[in-house]
PDB file of N, CA and C in Angstrom:
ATOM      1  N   UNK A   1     189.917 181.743 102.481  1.00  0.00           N
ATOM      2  CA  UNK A   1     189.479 180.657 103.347  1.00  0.00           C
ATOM      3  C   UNK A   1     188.544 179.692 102.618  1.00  0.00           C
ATOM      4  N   UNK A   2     187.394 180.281 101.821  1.00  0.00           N
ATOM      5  CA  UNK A   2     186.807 179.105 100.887  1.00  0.00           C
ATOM      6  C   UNK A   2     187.330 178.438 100.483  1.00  0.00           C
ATOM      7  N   UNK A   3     188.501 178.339  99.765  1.00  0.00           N
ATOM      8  CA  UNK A   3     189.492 178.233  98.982  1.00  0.00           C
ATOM      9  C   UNK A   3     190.140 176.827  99.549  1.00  0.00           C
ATOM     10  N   UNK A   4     190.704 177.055 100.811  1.00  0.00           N
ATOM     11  CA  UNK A   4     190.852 175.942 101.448  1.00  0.00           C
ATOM     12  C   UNK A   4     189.687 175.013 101.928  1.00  0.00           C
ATOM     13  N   UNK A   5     188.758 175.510 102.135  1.00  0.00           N
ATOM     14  CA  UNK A   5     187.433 174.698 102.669  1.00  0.00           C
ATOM     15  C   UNK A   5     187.170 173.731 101.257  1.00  0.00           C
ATOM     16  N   UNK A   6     186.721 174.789  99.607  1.00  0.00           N
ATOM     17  CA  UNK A   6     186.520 174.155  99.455  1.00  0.00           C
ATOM     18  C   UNK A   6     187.701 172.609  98.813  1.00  0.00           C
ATOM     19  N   UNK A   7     189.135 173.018  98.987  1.00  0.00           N
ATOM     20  CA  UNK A   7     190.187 171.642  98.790  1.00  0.00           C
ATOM     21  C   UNK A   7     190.149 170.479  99.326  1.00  0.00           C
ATOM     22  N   UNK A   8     189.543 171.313 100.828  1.00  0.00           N
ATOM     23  CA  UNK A   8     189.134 169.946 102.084  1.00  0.00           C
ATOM     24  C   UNK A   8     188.124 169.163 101.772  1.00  0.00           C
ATOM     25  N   UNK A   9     187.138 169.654 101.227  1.00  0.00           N
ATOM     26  CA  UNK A   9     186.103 168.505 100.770  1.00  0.00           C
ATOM     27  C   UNK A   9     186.240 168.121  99.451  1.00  0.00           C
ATOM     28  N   UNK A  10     186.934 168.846  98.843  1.00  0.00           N
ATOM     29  CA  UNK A  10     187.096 167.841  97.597  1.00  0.00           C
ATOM     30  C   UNK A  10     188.073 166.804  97.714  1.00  0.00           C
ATOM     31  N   UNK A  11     188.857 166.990  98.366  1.00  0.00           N
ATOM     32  CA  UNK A  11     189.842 165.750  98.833  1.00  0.00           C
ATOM     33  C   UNK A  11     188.995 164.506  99.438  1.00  0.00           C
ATOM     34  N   UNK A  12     187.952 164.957 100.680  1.00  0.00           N
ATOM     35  CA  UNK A  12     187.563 163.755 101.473  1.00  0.00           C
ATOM     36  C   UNK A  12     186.612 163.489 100.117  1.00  0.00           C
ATOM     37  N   UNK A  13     185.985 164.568  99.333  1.00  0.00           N
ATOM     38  CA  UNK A  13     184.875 163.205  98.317  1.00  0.00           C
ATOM     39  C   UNK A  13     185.895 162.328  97.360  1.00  0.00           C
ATOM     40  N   UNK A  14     187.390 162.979  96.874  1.00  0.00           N
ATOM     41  CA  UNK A  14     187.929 162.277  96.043  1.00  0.00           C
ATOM     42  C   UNK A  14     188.818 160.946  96.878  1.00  0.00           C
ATOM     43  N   UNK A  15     188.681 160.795  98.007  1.00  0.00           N
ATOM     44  CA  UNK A  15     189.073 159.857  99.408  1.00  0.00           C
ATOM     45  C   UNK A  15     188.111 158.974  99.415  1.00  0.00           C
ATOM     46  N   UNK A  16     186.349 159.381  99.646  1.00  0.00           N
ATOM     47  CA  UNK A  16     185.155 158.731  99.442  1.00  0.00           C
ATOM     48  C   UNK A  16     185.021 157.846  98.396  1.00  0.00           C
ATOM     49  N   UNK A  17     185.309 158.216  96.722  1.00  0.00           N
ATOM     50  CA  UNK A  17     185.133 158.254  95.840  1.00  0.00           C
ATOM     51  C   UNK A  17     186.510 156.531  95.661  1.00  0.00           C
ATOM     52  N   UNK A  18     187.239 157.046  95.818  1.00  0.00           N
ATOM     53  CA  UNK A  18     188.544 155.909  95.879  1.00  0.00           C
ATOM     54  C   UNK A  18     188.227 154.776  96.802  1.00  0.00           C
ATOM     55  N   UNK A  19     186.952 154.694  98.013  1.00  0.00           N
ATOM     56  CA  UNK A  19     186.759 153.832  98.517  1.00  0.00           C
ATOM     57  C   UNK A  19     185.817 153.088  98.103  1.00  0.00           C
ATOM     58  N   UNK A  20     185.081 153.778  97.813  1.00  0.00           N
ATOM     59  CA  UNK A  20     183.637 153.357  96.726  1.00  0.00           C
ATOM     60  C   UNK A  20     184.060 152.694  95.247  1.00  0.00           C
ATOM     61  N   UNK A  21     185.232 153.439  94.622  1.00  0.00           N
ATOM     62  CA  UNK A  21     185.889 152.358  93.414  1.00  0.00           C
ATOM     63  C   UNK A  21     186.222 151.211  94.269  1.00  0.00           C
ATOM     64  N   UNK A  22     187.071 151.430  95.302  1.00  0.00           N
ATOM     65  CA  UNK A  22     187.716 150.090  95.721  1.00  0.00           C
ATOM     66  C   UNK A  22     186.589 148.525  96.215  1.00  0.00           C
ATOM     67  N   UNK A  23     185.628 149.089  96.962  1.00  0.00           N
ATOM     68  CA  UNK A  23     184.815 148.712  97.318  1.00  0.00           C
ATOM     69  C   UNK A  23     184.081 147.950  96.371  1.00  0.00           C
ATOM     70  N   UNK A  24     183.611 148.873  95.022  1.00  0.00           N
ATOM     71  CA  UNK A  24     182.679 147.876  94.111  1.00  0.00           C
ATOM     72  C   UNK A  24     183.346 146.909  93.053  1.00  0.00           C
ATOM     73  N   UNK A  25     184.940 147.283  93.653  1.00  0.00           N
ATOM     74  CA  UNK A  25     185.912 146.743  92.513  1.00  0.00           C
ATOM     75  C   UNK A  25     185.766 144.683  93.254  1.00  0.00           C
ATOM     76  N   UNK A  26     186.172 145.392  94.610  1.00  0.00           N
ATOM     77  CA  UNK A  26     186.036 144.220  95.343  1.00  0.00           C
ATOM     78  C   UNK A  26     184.496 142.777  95.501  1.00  0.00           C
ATOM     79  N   UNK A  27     183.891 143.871  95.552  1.00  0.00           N
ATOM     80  CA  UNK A  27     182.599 143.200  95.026  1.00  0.00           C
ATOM     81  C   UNK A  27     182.390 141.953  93.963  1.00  0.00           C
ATOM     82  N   UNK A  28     182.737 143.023  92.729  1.00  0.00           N
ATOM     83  CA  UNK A  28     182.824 142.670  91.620  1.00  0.00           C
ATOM     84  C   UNK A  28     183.813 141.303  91.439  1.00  0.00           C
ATOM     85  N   UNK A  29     184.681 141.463  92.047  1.00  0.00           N
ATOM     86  CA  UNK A  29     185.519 140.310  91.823  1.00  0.00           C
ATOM     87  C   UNK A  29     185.194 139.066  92.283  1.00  0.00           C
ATOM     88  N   UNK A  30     184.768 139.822  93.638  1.00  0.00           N
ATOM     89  CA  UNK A  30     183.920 138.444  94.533  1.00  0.00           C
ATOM     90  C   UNK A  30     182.715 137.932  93.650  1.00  0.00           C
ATOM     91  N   UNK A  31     182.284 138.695  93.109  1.00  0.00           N
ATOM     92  CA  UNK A  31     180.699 138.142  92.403  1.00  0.00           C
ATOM     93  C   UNK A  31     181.435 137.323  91.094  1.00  0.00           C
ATOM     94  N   UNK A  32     182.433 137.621  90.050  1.00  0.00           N
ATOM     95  CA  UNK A  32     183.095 136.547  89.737  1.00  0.00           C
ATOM     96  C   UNK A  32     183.355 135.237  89.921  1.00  0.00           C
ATOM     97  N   UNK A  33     184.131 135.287  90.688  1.00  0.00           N
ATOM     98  CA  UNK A  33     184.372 134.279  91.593  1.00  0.00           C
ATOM     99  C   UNK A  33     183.752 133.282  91.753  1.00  0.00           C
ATOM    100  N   UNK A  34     182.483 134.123  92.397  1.00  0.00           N
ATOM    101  CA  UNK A  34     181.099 132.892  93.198  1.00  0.00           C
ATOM    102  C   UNK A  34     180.713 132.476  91.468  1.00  0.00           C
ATOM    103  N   UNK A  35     180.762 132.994  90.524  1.00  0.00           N
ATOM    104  CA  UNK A  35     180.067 132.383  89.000  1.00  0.00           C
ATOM    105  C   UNK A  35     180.800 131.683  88.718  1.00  0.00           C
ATOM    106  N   UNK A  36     181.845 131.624  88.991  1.00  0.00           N
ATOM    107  CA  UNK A  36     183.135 130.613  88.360  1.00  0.00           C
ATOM    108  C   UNK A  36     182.757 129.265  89.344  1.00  0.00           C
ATOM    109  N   UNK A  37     182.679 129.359  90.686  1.00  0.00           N
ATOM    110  CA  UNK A  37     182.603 128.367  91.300  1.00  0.00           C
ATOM    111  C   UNK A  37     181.475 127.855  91.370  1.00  0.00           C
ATOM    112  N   UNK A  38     180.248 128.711  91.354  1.00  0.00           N
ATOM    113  CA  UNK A  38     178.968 128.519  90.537  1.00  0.00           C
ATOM    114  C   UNK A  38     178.877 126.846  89.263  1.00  0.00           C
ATOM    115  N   UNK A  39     180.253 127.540  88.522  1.00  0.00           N
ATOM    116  CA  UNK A  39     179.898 127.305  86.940  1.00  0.00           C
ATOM    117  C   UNK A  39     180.798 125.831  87.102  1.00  0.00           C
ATOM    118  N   UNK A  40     181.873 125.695  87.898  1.00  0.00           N
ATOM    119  CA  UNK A  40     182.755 124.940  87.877  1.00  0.00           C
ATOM    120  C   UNK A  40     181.942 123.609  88.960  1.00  0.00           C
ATOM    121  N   UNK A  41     181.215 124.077  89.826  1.00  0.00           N
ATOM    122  CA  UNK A  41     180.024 122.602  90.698  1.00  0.00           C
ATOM    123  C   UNK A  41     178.732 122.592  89.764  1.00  0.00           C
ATOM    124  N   UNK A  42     178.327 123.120  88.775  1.00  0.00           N
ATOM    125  CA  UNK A  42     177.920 122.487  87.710  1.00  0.00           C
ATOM    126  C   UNK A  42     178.204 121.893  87.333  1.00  0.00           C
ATOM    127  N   UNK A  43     179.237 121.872  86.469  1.00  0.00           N
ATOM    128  CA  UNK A  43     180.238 120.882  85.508  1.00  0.00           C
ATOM    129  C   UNK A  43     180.533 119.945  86.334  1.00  0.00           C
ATOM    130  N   UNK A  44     181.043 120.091  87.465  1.00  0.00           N
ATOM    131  CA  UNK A  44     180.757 118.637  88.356  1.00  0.00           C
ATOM    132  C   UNK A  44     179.369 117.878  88.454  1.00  0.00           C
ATOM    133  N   UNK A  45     178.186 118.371  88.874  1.00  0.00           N
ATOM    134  CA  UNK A  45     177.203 117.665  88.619  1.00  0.00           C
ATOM    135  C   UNK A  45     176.820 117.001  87.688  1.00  0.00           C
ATOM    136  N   UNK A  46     177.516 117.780  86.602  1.00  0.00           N
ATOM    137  CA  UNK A  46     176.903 116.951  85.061  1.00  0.00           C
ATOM    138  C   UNK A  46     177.875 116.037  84.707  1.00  0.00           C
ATOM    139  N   UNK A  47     178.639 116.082  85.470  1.00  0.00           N
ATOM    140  CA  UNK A  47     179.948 115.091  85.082  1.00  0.00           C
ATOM    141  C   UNK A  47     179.778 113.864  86.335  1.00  0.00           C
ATOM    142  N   UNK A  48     179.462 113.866  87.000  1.00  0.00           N
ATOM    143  CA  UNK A  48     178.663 113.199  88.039  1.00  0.00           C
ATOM    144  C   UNK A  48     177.263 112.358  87.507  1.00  0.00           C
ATOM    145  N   UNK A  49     176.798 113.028  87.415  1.00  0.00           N
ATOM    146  CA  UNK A  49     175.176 112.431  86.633  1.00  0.00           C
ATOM    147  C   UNK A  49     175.631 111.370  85.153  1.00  0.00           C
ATOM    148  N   UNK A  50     176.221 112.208  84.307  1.00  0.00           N
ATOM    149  CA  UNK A  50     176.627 111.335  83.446  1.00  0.00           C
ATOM    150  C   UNK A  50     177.635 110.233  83.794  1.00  0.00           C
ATOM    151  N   UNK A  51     178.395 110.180  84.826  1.00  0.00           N
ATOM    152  CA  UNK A  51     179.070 108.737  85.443  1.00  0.00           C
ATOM    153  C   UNK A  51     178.180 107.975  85.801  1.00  0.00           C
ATOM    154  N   UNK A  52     176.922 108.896  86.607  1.00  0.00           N
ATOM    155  CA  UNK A  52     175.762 107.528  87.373  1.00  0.00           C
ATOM    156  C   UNK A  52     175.012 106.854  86.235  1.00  0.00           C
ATOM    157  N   UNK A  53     174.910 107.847  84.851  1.00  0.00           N
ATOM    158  CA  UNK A  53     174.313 106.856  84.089  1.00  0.00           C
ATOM    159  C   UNK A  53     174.511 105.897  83.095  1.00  0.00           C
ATOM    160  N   UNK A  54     176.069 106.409  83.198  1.00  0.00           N
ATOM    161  CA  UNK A  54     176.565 105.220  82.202  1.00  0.00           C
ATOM    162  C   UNK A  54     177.164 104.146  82.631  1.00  0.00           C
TER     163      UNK A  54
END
């Protein structure tokens, strides 16, 4: 009976574990993202600023 008990929780932590990758994977991508679009309305501003001053 341990035996099975302990399969059952190693399944739900390796279940846990797959949501928590998925989760910080998702994150991660999102936090990308926001730097890219971050990085990309920079380059507009400075491309902006340098139109107003020339």
């Amino acid at each position: 009976m341990t035996q099975s008990t302990t399969f059952r929780t190693s399944t739900k932590q390796d279940t846990l574990a797959d949501h928590i990758v998925e989760f910080l994977s998702r994150v991660s991508r999102a936090l990308r993202n926001l730097a890219d679009s971050a990085d990309h309305a920079a380059k507009m501003v400075r491309k902006a600023d340098a139109a107003r001053r020339s």
